[in-house]
Protein backbone atom coordinates (compact mmCIF):
# COMPACT_ATOMS: atom_id res chain seq x y z
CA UNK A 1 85.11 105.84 322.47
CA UNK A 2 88.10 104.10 320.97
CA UNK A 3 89.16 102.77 324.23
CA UNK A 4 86.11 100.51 323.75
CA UNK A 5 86.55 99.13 320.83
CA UNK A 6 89.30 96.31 321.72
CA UNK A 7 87.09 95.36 324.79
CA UNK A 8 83.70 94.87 322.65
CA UNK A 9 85.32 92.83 319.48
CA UNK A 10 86.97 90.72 322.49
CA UNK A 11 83.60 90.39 324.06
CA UNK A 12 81.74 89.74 320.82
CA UNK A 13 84.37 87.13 320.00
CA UNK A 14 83.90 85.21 323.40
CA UNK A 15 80.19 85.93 323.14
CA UNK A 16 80.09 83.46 319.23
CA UNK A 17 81.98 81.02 321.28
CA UNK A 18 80.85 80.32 324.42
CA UNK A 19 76.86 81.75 323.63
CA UNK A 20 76.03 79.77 320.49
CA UNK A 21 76.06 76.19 322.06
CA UNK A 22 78.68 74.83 320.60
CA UNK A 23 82.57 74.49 321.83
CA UNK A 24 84.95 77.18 320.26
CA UNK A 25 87.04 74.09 318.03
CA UNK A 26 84.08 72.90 316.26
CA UNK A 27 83.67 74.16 313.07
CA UNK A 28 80.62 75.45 312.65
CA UNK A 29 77.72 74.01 309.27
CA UNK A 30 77.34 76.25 306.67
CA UNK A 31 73.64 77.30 306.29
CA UNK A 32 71.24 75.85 303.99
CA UNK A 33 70.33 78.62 301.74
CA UNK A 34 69.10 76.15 298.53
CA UNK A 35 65.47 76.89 298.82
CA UNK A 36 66.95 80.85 297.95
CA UNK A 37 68.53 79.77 294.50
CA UNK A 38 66.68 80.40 291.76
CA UNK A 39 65.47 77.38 289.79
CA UNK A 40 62.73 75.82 288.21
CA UNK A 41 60.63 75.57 291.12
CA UNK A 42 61.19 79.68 292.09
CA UNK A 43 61.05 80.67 288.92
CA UNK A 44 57.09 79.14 288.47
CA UNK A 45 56.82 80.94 291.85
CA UNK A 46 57.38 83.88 289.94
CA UNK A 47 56.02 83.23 286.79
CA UNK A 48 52.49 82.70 288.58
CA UNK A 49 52.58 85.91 290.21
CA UNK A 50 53.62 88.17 287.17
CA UNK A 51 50.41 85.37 285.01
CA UNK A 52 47.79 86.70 288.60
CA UNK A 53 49.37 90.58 287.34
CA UNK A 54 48.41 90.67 284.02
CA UNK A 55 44.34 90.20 285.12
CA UNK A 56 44.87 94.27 286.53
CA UNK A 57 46.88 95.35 283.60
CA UNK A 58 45.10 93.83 280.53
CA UNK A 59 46.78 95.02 277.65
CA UNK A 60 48.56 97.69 279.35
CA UNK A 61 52.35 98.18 279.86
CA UNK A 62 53.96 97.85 283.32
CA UNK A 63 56.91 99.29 284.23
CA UNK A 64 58.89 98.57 287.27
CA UNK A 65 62.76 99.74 288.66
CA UNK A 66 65.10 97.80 290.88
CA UNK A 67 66.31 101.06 292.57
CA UNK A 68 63.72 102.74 294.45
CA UNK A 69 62.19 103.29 298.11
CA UNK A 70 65.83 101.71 298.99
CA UNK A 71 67.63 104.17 302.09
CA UNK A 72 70.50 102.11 303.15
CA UNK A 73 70.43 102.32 306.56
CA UNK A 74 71.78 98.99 308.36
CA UNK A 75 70.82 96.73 305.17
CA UNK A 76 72.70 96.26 302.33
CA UNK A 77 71.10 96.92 298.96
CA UNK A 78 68.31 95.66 298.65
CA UNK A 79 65.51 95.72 295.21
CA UNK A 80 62.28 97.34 295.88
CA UNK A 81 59.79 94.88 297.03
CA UNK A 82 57.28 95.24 294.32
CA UNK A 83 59.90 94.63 291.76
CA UNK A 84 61.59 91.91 293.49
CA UNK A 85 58.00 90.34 294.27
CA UNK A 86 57.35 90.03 290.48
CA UNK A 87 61.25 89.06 289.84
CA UNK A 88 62.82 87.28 292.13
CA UNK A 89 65.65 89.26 290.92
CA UNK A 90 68.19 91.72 293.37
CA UNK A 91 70.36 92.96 291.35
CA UNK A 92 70.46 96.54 291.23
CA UNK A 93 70.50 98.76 288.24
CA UNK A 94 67.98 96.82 286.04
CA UNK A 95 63.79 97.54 284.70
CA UNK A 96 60.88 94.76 284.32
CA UNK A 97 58.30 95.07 281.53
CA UNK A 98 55.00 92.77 281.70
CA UNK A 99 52.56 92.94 278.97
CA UNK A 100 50.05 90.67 277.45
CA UNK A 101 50.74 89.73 273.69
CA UNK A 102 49.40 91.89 270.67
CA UNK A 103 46.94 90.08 268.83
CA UNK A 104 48.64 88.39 266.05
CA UNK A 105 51.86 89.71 267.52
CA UNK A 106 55.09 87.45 268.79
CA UNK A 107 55.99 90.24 271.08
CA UNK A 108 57.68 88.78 274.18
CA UNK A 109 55.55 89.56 277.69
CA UNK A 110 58.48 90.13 279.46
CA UNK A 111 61.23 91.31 279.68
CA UNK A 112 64.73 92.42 281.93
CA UNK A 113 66.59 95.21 281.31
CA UNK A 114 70.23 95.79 282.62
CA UNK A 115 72.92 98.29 282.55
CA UNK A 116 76.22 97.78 281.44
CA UNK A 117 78.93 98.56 283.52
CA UNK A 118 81.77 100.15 283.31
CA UNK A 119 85.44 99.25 283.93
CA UNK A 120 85.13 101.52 286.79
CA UNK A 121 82.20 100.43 287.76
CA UNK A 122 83.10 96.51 287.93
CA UNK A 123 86.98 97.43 289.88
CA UNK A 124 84.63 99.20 292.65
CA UNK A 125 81.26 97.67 292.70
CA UNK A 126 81.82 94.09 291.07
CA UNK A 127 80.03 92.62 287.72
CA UNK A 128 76.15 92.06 286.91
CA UNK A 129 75.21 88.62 285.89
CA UNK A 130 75.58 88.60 281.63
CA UNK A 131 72.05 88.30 279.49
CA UNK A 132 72.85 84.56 279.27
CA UNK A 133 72.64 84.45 283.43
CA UNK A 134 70.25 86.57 283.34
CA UNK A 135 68.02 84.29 280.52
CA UNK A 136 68.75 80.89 282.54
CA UNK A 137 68.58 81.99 286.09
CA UNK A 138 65.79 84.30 286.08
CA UNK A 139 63.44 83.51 282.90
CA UNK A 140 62.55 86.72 281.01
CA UNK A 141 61.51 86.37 277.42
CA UNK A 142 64.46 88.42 276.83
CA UNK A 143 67.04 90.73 277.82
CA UNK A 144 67.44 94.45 276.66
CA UNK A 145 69.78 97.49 277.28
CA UNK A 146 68.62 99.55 280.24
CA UNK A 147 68.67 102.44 277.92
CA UNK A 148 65.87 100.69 275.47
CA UNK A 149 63.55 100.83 277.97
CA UNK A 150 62.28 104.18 277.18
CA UNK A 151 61.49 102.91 273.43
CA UNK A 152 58.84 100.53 274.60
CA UNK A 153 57.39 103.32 277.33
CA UNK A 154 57.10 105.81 274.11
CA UNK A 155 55.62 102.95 271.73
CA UNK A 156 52.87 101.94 274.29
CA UNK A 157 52.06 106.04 274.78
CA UNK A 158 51.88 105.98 270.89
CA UNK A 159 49.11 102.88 271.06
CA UNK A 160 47.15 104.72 273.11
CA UNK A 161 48.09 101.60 276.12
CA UNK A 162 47.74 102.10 279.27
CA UNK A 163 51.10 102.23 281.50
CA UNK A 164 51.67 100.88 284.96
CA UNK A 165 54.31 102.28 287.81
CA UNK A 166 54.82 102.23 291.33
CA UNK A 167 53.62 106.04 291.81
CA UNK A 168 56.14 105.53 295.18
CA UNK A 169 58.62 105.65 292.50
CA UNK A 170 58.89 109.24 291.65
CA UNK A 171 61.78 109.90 289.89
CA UNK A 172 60.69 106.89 287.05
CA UNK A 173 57.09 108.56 287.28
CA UNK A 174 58.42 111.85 286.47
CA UNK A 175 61.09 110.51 283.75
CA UNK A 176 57.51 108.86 281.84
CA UNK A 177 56.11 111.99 281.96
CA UNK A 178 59.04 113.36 280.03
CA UNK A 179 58.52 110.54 277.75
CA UNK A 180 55.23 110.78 277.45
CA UNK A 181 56.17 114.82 276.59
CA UNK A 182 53.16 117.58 277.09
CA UNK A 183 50.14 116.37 275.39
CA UNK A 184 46.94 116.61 277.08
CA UNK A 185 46.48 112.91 277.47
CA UNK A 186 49.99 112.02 278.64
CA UNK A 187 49.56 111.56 282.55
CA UNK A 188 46.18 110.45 281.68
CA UNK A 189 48.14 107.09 280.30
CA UNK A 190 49.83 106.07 283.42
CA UNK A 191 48.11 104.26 286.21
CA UNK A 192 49.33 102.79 289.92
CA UNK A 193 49.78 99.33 289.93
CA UNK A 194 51.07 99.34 293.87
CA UNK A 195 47.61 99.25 294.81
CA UNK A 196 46.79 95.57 293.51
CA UNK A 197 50.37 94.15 294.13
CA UNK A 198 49.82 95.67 297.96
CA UNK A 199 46.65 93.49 297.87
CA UNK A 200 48.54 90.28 296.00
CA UNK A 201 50.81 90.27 299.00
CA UNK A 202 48.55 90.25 301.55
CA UNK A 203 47.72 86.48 301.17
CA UNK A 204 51.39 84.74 301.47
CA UNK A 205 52.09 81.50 299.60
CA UNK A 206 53.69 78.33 300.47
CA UNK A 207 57.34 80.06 299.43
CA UNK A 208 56.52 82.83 301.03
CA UNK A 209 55.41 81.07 304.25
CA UNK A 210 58.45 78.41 304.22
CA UNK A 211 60.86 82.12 303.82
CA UNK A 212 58.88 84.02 306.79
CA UNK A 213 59.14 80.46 309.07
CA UNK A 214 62.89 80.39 308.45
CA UNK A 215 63.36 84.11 308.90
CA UNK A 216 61.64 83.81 312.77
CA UNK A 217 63.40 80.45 313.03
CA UNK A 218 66.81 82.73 312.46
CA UNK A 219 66.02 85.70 314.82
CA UNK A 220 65.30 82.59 317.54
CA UNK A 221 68.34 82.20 317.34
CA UNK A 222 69.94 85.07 317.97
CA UNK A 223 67.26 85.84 320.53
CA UNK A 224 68.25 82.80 322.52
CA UNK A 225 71.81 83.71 322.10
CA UNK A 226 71.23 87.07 323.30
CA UNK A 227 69.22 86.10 326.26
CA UNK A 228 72.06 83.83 327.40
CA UNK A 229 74.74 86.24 326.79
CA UNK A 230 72.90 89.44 328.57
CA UNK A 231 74.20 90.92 331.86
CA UNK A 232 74.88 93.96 333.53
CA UNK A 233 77.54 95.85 332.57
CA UNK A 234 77.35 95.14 329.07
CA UNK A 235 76.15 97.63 326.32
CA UNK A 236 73.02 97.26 324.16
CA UNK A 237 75.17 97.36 321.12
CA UNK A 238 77.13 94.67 322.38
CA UNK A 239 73.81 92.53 322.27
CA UNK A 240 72.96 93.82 318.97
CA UNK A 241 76.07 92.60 317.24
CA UNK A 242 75.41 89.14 318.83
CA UNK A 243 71.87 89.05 316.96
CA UNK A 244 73.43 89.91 313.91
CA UNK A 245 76.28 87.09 314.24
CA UNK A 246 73.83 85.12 314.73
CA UNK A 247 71.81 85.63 312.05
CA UNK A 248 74.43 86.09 309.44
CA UNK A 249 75.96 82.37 310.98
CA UNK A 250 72.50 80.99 310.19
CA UNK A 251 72.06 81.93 306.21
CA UNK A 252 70.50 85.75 307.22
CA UNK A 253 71.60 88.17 304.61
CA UNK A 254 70.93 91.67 306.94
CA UNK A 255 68.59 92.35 309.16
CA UNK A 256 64.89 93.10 308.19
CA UNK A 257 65.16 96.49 309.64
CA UNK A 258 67.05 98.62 312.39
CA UNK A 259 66.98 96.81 315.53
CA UNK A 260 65.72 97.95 319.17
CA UNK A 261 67.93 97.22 321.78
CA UNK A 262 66.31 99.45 324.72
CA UNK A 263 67.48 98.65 328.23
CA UNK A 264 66.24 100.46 330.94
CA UNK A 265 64.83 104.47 330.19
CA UNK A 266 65.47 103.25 326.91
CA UNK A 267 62.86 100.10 326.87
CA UNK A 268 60.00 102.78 327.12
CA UNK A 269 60.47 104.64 323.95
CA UNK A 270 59.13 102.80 320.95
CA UNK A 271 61.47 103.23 318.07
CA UNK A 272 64.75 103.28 320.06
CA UNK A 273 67.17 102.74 317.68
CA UNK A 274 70.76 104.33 319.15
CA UNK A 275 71.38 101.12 320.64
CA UNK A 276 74.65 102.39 322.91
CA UNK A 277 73.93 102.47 326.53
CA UNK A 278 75.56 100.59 329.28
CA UNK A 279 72.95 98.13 330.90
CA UNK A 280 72.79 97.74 334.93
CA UNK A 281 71.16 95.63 336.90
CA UNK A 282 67.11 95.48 338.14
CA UNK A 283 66.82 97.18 334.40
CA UNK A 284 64.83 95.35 331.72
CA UNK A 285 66.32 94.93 328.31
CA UNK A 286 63.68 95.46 325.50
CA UNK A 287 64.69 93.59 321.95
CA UNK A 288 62.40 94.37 318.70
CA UNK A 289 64.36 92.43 316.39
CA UNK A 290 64.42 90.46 312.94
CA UNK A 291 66.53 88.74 310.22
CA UNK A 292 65.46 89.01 306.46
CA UNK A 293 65.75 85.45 304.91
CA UNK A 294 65.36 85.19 301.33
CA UNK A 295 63.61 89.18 300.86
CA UNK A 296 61.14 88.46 304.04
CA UNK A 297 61.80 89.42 307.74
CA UNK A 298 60.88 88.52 311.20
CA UNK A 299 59.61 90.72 313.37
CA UNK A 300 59.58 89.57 317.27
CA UNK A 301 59.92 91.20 320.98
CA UNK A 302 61.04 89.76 323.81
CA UNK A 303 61.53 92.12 326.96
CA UNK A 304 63.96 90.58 329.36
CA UNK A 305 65.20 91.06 332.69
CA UNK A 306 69.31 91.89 332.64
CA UNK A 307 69.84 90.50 335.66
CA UNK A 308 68.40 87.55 334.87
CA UNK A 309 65.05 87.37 337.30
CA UNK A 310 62.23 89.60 336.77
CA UNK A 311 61.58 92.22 339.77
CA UNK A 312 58.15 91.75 341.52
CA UNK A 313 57.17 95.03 339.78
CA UNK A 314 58.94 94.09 336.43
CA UNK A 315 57.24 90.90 336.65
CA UNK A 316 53.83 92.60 337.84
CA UNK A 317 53.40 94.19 333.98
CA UNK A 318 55.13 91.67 331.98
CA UNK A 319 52.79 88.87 333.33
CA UNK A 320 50.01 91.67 332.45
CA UNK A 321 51.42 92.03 329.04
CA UNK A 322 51.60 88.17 328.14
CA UNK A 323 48.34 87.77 329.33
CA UNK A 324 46.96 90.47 326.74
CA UNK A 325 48.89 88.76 323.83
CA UNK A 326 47.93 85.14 324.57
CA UNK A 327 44.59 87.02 324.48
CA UNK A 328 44.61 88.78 321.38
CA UNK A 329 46.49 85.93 319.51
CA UNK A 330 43.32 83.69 320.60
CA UNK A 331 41.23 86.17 318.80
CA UNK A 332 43.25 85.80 315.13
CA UNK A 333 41.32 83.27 313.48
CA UNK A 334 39.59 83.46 310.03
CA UNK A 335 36.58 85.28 309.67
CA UNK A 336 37.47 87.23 312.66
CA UNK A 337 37.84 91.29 312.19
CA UNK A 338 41.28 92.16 312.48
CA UNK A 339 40.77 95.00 315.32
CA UNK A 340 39.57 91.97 317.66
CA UNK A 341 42.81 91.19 318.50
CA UNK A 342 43.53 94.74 319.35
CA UNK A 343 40.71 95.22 321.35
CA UNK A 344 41.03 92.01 323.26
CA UNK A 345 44.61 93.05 324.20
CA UNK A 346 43.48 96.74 325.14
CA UNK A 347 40.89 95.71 327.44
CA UNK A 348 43.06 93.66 329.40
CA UNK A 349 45.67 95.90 329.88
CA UNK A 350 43.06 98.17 331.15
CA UNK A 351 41.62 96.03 333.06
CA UNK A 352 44.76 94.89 334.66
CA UNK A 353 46.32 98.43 335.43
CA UNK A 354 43.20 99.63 336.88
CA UNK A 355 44.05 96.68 339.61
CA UNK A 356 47.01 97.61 339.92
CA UNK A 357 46.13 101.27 340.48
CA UNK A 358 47.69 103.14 337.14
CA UNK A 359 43.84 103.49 336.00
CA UNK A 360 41.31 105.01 338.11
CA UNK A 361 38.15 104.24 335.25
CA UNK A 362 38.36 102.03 332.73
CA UNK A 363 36.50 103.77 330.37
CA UNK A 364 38.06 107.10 330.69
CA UNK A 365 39.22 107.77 327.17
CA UNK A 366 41.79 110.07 327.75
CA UNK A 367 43.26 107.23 330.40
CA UNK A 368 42.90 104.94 327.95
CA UNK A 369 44.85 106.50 325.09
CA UNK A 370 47.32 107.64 327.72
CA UNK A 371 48.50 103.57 328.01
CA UNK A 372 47.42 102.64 324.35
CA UNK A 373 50.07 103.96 322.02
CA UNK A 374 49.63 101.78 318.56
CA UNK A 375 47.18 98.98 317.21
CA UNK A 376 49.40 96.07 318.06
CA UNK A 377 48.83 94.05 314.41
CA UNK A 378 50.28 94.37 311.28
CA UNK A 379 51.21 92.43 308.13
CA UNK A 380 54.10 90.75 307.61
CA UNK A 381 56.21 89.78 304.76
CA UNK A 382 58.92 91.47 302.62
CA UNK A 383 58.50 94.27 304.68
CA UNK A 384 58.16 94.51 308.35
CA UNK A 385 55.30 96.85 308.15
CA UNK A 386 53.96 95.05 304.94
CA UNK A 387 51.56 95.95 302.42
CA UNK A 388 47.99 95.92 302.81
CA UNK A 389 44.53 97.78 303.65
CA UNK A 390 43.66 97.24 307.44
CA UNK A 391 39.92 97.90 306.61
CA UNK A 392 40.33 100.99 309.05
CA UNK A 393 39.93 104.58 307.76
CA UNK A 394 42.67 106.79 308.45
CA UNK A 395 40.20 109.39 310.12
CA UNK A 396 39.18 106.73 312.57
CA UNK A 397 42.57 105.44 313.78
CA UNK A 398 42.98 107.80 316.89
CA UNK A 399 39.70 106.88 318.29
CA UNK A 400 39.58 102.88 316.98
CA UNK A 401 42.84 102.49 319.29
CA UNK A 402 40.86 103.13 322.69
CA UNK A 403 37.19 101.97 321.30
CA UNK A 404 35.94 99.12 319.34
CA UNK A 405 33.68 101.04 316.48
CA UNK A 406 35.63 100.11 314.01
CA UNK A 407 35.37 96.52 312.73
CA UNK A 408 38.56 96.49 310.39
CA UNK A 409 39.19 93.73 307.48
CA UNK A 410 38.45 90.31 308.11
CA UNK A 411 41.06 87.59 308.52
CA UNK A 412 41.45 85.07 306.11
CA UNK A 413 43.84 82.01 305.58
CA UNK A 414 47.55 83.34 304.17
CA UNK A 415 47.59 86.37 306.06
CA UNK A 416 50.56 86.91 308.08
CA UNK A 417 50.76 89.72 311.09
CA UNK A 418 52.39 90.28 314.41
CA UNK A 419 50.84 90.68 318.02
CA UNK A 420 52.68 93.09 319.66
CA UNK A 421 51.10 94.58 322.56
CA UNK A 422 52.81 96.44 325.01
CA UNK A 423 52.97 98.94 328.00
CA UNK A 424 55.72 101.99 328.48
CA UNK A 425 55.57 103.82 332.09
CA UNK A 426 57.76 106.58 331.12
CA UNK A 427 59.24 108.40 333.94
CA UNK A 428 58.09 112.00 333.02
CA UNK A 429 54.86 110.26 331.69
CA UNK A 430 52.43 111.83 334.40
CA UNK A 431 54.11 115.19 333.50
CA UNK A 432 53.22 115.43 330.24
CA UNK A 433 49.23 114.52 330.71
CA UNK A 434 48.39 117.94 330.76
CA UNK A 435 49.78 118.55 327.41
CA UNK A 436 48.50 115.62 325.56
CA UNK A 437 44.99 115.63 327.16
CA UNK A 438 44.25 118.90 328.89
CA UNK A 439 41.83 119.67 326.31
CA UNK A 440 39.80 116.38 326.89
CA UNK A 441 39.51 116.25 330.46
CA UNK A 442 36.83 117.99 333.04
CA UNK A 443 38.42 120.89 335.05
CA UNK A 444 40.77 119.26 337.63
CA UNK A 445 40.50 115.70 336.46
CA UNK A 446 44.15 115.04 335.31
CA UNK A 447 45.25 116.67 339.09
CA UNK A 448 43.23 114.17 340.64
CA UNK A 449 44.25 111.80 338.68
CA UNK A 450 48.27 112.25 339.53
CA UNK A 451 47.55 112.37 342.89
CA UNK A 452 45.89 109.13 342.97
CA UNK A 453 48.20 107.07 340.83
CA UNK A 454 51.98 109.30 341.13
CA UNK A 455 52.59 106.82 344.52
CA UNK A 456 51.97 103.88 342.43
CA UNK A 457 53.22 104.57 339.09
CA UNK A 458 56.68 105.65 340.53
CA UNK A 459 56.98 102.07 341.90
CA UNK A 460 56.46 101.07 337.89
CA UNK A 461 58.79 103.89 336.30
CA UNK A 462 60.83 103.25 333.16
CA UNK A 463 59.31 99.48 332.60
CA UNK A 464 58.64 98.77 329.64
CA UNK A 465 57.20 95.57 328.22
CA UNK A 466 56.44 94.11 324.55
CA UNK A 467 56.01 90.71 323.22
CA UNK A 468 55.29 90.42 319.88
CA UNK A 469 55.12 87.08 317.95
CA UNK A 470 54.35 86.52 314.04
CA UNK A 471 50.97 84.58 313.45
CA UNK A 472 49.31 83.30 310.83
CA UNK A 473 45.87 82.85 309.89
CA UNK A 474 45.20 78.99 308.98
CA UNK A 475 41.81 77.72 307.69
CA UNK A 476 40.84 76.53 311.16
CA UNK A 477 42.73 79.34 313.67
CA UNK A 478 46.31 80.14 313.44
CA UNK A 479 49.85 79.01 313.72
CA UNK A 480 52.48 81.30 315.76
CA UNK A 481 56.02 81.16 314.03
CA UNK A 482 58.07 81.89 316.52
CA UNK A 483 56.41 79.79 319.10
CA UNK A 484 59.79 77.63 320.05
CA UNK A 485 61.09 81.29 320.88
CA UNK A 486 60.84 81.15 324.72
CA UNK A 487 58.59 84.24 326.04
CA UNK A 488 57.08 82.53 329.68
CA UNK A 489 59.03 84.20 332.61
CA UNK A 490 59.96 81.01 333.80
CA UNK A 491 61.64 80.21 330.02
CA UNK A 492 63.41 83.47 329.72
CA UNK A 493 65.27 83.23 333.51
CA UNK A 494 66.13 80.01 333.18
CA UNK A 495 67.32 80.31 329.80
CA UNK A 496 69.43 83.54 331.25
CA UNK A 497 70.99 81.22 334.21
């Protein structure tokens, strides 16, 4: 393994230079990252959002950490996304408290608390802004020792007020409860506030928008990159490190989540994430991908061909798969339930594999679920798979994916999700149809089945295809944000020349 390392920083380093559009002796602009500065305008951003809060919490207490549901991973740290929603602050080691006033109180409404660090601390981890940053840059009534925290939890238990967590934060739920000590009331006291923040976040605003636009605008550019770049003989993580370049060169801060670079066997599995296989050529190379810009993240697909020209067969489901999207994405318009899009997409595929001859009846549900893996929408925003109730009971998901009786939420203007349909023809995938639908099909049905399609489907085996764009729901339809990222066949090869 180390005999590669020399040869992939060499071919990274000609990659940024000869890939990005630019020649290697121009120096290149530093990224515009004002509009992520806190200031007047962002703090009224946030000042709105904690004012829209205080409706669900009344004259409650509520109670949020920086450090929680954070796993490391490929990102560096990064605040929880409720607390930073409320914030704007990504610091780590620090609490919010919101409350309403006291009658005939001065009590502040909130409030930031931080620790102090340690001379060991600041050699190996660096400082935390000082409670005079903290009171100009970010805006809290005040500024308190982490520690003091617990005071206010205990006075507000004392009032009889009710308190507000994240229940996803356990370990501060279970340190209230010690707090709040044994009485028969105690756990009575606290109450979930993820619930209406999930809903809050559903409906972006313009910052939130503007952050999301420049997010996709930043994984273009590493897409583009990367499409230029690709050909045989390189390895996925080769292509991976270009994305990243390219986003941290264009005012990214880490990637929204772990990317999927699948080429070949590895473009059919989902949630490919190893990212270390040697591409060759006729294979497809499969990239789910974003950058996180200012706490919100892309999240786009585009399934290209290594070589740089689609196969007939290649070409065959990818124009099936773009078809389906252009579809569904026609179908994301306001008042519109959000399965339509699904469904849209799911018939077509259907529809189109059954002329190719992968489907023998289109309404066989078992046949059906076998090339229908996931619902292709979800929100977006400071998470890839963002908050918010689909309007689909979780006893109903199996089934809604191959039928339409379930209708879903409606779509409504400031709603932001991807379109991401898709279709995997794993090798083995005929193999395993006993196994994952013996028990629904009639006596014989899957053997007749093989038989019909096996010729066929080996012509078709290990392509896989997605396409996903971000879209969002305007008053009159929808705008897709990473339009100007090239997805037509025609686009993609000539890019690739």
């Amino acid at each position: 393994m180390k005999r590669l390392i020399i040869p992939f920083l060499v071919t990274v380093s000609m990659v940024a230079c000869n890939y990005s559009g630019q020649q290697p002796d121009v120096a290149y602009e530093t990224p515009d990252t004002d509009d992520i500065t806190m200031d007047n305008h962002l703090q009224k951003v946030f000042s709105l959002r904690r004012e829209a809060i205080l409706d669900t919490i009344g004259d409650g207490l509520l109670m949020l950490r920086s450090d929680y549901g954070f796993d490391g991973g490929r990102h560096e740290y990064r605040a929880a996304g409720n607390f930073w929603y409320l914030t704007g602050y990504g610091h780590p080691g620090a609490i919010m408290s919101l409350s309403e006033p006291v009658s005939g109180s001065s009590s502040v409404t909130y409030t930031l608390y931080s620790r102090q660090r340690s001379i060991g601390d600041i050699i190996y981890s660096g400082n935390l802004p000082e409670p005079a940053e903290l009171m100009m840059r970010w805006s809290p009534d005040t500024v308190l020792d982490y520690s003091e925290a617990d005071m206010l939890i205990a006075e507000a238990a004392r009032e009889g007020r009710y308190i507000y967590l994240d229940f996803r934060d356990h370990d501060f739920r279970d340190h209230v409860l010690e707090i709040l000590g044994s009485g028969k009331a105690a756990g009575e006291l606290l109450k979930n506030i993820n619930p209406a923040l999930s809903e809050m976040r559903v409906n972006k605003d313009e910052y939130e928008v503007r952050m999301l636009q420049k997010a996709v605008d930043i994984t273009g550019e590493g897409l583009k990159a990367a499409m230029a770049a690709c050909s045989p003989g390189m390895y996925e993580f080769e292509i991976e490190a270009l994305l990243e370049y390219e986003w941290r060169r264009n005012g990214s801060s880490m990637p929204g989540f772990e990317s999927i670079v699948g080429s070949g066997e590895n473009a059919v599995t989902l949630h490919y994430s190893a990212n270390n296989r040697k591409m060759e050529e006729d294979e497809l190379l499969l990239m789910d991908v974003g950058a996180e810009y200012g706490y919100y993240t892309a999240d786009i697909t585009r399934t290209v061909p290594v070589s740089g020209k689609f196969t007939r067969e290649q070409r065959d489901i990818y124009d099936l798969v773009l078809r389906a999207q252009k579809a569904a994405i026609g179908e994301m318009k306001p008042g519109v339930p959000l399965t339509a899009a699904h469904n849209m997409a799911t018939g077509i595929i259907i529809n189109g594999l059954r002329d190719l001859g992968l489907v023998t009846d289109p309404d066989c549900q078992w046949q059906r679920k076998f090339y229908t893996v996931y619902h292709i929408c979800h929100f977006l925003g400071l998470d890839v798979h963002d908050t918010g109730n689909q309007g689909i009971p979780r006893s109903m998901m199996d089934n809604y994916l191959i039928t339409d009786t379930a209708v879903g939420r409606l779509l409504v203007p400031g709603m932001v999700l991807t379109v991401e349909p898709g279709i995997y023809l794993r090798a083995n995938g005929l193999d395993q149809l006993d196994l994952l639908y013996g028990s629904e099909a009639g006596e014989g049905e899957i053997a007749d089945f093989i038989e019909k399609v096996r010729p066929v489907y080996e012509k078709y085996s290990n392509i896989g295809v997605r396409i996903e764009d971000d879209v969002m729901i305007t008053g009159t339809g929808n705008t897709v944000l990473s339009a100007s990222i090239p997805k037509e066949p025609v686009e993609i090869e000539r890019l690739m020349r």
